[in-house]
C-alpha atoms as a PDB file:
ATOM      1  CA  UNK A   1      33.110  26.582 -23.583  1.00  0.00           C
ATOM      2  CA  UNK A   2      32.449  23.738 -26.285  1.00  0.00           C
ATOM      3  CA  UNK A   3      35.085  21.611 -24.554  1.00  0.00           C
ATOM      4  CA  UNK A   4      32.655  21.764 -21.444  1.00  0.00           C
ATOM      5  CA  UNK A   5      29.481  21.126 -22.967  1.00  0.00           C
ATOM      6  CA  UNK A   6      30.019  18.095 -24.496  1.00  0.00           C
ATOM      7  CA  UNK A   7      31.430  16.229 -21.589  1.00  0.00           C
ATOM      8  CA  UNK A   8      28.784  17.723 -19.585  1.00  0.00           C
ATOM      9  CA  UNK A   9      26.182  16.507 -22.157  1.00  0.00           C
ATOM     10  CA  UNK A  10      27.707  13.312 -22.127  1.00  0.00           C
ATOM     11  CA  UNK A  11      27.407  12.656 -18.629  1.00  0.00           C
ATOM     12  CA  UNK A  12      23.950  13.416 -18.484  1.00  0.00           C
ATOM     13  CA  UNK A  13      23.572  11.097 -21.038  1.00  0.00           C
ATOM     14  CA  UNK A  14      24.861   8.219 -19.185  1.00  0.00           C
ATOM     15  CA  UNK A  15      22.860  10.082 -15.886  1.00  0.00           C
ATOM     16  CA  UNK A  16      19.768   9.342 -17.837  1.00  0.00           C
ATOM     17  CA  UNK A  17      20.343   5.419 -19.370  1.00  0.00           C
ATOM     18  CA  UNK A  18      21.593   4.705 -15.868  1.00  0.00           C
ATOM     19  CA  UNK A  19      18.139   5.722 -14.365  1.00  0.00           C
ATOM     20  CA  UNK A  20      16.096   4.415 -17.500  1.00  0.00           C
ATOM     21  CA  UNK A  21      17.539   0.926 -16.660  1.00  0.00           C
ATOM     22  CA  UNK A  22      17.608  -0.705 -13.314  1.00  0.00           C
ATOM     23  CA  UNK A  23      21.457  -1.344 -12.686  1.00  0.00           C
ATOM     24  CA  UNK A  24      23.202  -1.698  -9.000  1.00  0.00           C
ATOM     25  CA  UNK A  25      24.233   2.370 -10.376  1.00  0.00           C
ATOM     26  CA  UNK A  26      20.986   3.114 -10.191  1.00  0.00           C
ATOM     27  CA  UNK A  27      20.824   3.202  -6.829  1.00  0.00           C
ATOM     28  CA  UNK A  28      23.511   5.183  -6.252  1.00  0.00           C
ATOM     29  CA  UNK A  29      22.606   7.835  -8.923  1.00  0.00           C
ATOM     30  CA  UNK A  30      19.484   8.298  -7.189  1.00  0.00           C
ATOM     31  CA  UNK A  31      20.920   8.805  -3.483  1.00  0.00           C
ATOM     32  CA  UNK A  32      23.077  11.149  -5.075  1.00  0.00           C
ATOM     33  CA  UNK A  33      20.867  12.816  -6.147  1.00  0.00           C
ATOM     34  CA  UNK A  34      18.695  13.088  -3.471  1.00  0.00           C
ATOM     35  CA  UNK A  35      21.442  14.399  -1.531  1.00  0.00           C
ATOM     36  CA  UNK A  36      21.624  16.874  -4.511  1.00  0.00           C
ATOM     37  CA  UNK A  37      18.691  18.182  -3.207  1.00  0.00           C
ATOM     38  CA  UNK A  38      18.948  18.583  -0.043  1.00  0.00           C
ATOM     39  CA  UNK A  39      19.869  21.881   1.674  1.00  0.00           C
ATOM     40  CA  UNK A  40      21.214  24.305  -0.783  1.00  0.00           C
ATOM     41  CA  UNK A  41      21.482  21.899  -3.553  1.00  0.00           C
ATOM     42  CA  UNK A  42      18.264  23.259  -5.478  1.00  0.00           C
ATOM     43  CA  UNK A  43      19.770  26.524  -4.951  1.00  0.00           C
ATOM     44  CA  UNK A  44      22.805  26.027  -6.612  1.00  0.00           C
ATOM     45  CA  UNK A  45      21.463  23.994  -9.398  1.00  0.00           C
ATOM     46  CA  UNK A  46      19.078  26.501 -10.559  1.00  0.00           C
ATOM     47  CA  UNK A  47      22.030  28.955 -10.034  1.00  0.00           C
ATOM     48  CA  UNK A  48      24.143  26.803 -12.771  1.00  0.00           C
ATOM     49  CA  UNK A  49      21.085  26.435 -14.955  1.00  0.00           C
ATOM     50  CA  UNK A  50      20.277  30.301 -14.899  1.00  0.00           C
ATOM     51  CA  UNK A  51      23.816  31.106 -15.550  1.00  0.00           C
ATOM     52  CA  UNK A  52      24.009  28.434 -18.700  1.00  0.00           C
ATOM     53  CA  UNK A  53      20.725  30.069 -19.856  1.00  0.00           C
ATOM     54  CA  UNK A  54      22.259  33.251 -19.487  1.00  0.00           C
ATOM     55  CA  UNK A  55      25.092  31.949 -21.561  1.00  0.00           C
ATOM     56  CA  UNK A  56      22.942  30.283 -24.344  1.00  0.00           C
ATOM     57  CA  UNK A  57      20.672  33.874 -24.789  1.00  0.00           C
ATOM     58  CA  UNK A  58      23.610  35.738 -25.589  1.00  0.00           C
ATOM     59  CA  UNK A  59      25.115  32.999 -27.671  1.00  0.00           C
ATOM     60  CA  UNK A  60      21.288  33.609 -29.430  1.00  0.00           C
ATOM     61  CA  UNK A  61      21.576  37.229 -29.495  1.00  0.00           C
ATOM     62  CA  UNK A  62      25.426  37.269 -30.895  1.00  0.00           C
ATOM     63  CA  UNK A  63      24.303  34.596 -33.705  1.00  0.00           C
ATOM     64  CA  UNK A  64      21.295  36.775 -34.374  1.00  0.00           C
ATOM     65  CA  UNK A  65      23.190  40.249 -34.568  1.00  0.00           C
ATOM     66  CA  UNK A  66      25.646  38.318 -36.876  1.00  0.00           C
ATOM     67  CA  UNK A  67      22.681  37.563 -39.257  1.00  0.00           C
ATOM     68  CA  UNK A  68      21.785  41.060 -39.284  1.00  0.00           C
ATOM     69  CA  UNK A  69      25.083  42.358 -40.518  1.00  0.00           C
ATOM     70  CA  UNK A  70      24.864  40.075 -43.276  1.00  0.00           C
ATOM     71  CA  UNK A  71      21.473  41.230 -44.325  1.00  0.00           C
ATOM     72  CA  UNK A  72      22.590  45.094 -43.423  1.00  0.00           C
ATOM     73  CA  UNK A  73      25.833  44.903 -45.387  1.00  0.00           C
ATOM     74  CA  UNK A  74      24.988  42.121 -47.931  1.00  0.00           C
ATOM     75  CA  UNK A  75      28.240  40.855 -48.187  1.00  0.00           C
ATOM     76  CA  UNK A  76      29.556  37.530 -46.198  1.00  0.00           C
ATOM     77  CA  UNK A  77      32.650  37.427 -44.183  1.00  0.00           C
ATOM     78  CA  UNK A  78      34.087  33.881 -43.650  1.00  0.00           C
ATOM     79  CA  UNK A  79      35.074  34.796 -39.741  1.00  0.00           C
ATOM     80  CA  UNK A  80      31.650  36.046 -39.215  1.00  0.00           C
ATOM     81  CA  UNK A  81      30.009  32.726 -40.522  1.00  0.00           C
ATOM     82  CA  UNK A  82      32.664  30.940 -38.031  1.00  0.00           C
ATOM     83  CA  UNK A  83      31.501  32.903 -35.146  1.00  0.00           C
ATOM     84  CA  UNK A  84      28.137  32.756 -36.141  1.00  0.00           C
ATOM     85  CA  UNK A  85      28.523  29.141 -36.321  1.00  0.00           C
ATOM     86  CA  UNK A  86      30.387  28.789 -33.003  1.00  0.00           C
ATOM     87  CA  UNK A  87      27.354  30.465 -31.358  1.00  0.00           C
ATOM     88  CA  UNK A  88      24.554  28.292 -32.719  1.00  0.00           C
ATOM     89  CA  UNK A  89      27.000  25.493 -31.521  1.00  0.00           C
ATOM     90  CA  UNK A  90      27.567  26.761 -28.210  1.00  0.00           C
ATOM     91  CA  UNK A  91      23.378  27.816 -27.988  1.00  0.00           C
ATOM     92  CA  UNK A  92      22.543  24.078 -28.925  1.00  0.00           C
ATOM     93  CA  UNK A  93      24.940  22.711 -26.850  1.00  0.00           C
ATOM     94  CA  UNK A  94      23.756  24.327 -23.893  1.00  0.00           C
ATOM     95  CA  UNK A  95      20.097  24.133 -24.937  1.00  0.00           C
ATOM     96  CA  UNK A  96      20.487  20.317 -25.311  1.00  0.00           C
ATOM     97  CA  UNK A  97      22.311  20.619 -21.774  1.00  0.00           C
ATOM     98  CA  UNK A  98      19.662  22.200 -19.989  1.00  0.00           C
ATOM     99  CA  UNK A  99      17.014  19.856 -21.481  1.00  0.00           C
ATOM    100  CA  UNK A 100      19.053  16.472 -20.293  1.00  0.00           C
ATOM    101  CA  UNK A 101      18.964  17.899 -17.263  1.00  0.00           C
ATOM    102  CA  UNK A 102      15.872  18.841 -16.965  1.00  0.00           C
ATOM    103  CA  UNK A 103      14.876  14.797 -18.241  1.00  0.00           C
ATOM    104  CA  UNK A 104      17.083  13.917 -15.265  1.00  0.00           C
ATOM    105  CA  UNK A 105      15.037  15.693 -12.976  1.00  0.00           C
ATOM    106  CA  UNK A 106      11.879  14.565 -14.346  1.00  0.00           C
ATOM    107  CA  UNK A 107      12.923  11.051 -14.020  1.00  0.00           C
ATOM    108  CA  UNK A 108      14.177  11.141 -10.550  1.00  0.00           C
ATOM    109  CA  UNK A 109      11.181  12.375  -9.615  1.00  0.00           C
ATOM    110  CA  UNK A 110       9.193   9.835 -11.170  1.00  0.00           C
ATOM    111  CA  UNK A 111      11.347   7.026 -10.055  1.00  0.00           C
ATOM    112  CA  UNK A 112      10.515   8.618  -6.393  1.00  0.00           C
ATOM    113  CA  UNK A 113       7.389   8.648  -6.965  1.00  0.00           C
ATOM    114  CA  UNK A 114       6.779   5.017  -8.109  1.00  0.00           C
ATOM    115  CA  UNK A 115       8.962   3.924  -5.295  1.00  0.00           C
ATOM    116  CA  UNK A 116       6.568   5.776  -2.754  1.00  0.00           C
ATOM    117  CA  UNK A 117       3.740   4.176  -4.940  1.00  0.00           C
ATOM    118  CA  UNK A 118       5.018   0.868  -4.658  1.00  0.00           C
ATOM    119  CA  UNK A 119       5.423   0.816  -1.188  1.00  0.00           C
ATOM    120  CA  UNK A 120       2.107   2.072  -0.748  1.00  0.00           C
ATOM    121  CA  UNK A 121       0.484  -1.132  -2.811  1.00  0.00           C
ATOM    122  CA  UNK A 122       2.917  -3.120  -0.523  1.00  0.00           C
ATOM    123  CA  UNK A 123       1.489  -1.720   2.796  1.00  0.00           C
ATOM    124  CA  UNK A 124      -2.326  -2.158   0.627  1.00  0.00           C
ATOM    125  CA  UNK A 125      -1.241  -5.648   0.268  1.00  0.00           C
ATOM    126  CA  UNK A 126      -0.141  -6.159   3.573  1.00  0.00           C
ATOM    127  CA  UNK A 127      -3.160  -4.867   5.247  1.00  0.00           C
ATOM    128  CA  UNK A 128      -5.630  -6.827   2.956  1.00  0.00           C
ATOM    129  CA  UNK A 129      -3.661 -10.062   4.246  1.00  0.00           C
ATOM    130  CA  UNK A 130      -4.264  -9.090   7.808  1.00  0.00           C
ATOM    131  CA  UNK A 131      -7.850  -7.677   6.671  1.00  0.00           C
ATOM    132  CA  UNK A 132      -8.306 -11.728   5.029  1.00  0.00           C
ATOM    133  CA  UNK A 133      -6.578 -13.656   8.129  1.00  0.00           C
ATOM    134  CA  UNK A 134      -8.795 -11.504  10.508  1.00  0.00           C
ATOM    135  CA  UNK A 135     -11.713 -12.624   8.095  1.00  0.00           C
ATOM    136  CA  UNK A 136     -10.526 -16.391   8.536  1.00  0.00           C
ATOM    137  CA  UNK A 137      -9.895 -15.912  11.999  1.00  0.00           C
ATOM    138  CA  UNK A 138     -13.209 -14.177  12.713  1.00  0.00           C
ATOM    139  CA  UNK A 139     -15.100 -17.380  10.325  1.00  0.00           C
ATOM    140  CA  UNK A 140     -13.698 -19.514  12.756  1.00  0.00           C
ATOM    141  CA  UNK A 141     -14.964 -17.801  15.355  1.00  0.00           C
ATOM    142  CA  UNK A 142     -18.129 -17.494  14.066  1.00  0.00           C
ATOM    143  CA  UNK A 143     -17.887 -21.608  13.845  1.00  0.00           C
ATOM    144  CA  UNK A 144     -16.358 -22.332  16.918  1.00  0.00           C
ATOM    145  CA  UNK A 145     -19.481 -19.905  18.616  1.00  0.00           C
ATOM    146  CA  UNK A 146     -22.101 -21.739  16.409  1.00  0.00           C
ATOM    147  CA  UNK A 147     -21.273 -25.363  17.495  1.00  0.00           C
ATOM    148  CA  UNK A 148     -21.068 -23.690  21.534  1.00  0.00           C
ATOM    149  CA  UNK A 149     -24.099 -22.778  21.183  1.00  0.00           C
ATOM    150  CA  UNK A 150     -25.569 -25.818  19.720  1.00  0.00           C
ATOM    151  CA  UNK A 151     -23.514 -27.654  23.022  1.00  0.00           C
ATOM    152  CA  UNK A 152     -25.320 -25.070  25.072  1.00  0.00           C
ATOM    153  CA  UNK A 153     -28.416 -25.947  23.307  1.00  0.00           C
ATOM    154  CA  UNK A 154     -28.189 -29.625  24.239  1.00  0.00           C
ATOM    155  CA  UNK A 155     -27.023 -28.989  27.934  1.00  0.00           C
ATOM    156  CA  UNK A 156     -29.857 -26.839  28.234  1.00  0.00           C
ATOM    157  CA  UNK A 157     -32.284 -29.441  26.967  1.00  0.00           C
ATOM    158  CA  UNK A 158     -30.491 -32.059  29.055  1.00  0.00           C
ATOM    159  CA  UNK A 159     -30.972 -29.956  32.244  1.00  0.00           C
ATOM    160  CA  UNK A 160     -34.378 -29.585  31.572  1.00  0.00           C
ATOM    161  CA  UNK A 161     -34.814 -33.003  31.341  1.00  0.00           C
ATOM    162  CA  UNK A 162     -33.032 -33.478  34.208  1.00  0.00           C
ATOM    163  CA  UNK A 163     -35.375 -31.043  35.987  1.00  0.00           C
ATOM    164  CA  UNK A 164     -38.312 -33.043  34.654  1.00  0.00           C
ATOM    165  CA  UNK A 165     -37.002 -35.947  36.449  1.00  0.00           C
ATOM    166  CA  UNK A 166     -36.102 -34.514  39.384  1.00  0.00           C
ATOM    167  CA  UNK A 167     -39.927 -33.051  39.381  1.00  0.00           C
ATOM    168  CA  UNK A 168     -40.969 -36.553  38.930  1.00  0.00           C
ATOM    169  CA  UNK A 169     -38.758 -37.671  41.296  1.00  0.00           C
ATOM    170  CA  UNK A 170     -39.758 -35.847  43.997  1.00  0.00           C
ATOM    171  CA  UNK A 171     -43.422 -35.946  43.138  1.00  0.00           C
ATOM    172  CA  UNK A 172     -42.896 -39.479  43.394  1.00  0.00           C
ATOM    173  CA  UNK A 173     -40.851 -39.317  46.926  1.00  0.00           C
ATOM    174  CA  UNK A 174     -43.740 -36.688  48.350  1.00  0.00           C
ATOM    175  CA  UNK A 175     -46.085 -39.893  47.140  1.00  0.00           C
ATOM    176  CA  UNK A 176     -44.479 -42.445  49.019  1.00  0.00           C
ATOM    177  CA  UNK A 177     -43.950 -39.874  52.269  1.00  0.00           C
ATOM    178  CA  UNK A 178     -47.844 -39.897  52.380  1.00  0.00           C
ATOM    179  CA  UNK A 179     -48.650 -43.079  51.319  1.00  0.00           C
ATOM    180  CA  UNK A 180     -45.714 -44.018  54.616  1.00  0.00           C
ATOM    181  CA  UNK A 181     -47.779 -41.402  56.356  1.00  0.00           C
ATOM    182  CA  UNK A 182     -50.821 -43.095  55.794  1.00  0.00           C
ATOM    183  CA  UNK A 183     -49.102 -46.720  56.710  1.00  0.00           C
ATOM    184  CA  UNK A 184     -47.815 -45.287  60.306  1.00  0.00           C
ATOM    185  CA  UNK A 185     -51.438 -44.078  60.752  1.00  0.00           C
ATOM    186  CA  UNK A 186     -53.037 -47.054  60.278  1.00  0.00           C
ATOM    187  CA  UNK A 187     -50.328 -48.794  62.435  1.00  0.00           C
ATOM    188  CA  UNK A 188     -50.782 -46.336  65.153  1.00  0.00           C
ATOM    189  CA  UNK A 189     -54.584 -47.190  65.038  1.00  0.00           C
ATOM    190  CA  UNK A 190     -54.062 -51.000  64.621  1.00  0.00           C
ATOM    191  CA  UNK A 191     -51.972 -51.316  67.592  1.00  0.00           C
ATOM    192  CA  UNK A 192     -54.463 -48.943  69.529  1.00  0.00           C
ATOM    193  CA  UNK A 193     -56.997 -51.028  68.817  1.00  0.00           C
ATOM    194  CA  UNK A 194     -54.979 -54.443  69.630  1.00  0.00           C
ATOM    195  CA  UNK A 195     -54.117 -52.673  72.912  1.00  0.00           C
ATOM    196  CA  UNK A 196     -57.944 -52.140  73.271  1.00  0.00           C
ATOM    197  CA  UNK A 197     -58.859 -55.856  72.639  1.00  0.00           C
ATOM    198  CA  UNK A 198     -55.906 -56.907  74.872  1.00  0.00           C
ATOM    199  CA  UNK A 199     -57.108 -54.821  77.510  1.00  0.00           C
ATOM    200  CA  UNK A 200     -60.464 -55.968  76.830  1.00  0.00           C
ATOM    201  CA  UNK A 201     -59.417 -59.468  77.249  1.00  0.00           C
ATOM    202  CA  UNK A 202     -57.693 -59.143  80.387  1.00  0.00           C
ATOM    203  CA  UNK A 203     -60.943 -57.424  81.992  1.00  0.00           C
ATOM    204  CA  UNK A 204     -62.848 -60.546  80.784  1.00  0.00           C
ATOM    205  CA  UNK A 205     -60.277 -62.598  81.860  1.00  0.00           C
ATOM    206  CA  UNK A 206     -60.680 -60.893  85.482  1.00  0.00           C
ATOM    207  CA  UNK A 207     -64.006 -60.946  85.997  1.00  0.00           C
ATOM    208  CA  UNK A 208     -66.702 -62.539  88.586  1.00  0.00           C
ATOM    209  CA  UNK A 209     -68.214 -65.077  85.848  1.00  0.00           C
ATOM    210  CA  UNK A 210     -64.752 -66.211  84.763  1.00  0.00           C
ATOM    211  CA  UNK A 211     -63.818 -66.564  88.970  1.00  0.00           C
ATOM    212  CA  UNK A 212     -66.748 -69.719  88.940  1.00  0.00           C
END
């Protein structure tokens, strides 16, 4: 059992300085063990690790029932101290075991955890750029509406201007239409009245006293 525990411990060992620094393995320790638990992997992990606890209480109780003989019988046999030995060994061992692993788990999970936390800030990050470019985008909006509206401004006083004179314009062109108004009037009644005196004339020049 000794021969098993040690490599075992030793492995989780090197599990645990491969996860505590970040190495190319690191990677791969940790999609192995995520595969670990996948499916029935939990299952049979916590299977092991019951069964090694089993192993480690009895290992306890066997060192312990040892001790009592002593005490009971007061005398010390050399292959009870061995065996007594041998099972606070093996109980360490397997102790030790089960806490390494245990580490391991922590740390996978934690190494999860910060990866789901750092991609988290990264998509925080990510959407505060957008949120900032949308904020520059929307400034130059705001800009680009601002001077518009000044342009509208001007056209606006520009056409009113232009209304002003077009008012003037035409107030001036309805002048003129009467004051032409007036001139064909006075025409009209000028030329009557030169058609009177012509008419006049020609009866004078047509008549008994002019005949003498």
């Amino acid at each position: 059992m000794i021969q098993l525990l040690y490599p075992m411990i030793l492995g989780e060992m090197g599990l645990i300085v491969i996860l505590v620094f970040k190495t190319p393995l690191r990677k791969v320790v940790i999609m192995g063990l995520d595969r670990v638990k996948r499916g029935r992997g939990p299952i049979v992990v916590k299977a092991i690790a019951g069964t090694v606890f089993v192993v480690m209480m009895s290992s306890l109780y066997n060192a312990i029932k040892i001790r009592r003989l002593w005490i009971q019988e007061g005398d010390v046999n050399p292959t009870d101290q061995v065996l007594m030995a041998r099972h606070l060994l093996e109980a360490s061992l397997m102790g030790f075991a089960l806490f390494l692993a245990l580490m391991i788990d922590r740390l996978h999970h934690y190494i999860r955890e910060l990866r789901l936390r750092r991609k988290n800030i990264e998509a925080v990050k990510k959407q505060n750029r957008a949120f900032e470019d949308g904020r520059s985008e929307l400034k130059a909006l705001e800009e680009e509406t601002t001077t518009l509206r000044a342009k509208i401004n001007i056209l606006e006083l520009e056409v009113e201007a232009k209304k002003n004179e077009a008012g003037t314009a035409e107030a001036n062109a309805d002048s003129l239409k009467k004051r032409s108004e007036g001139f064909l009037l006075e025409y009209d009644r000028l030329l009557e009245d030169n058609q009177n005196l012509h008419s006049q004339l020609e009866a004078l020049s047509y008549s008994p006293g002019s005949k003498k």
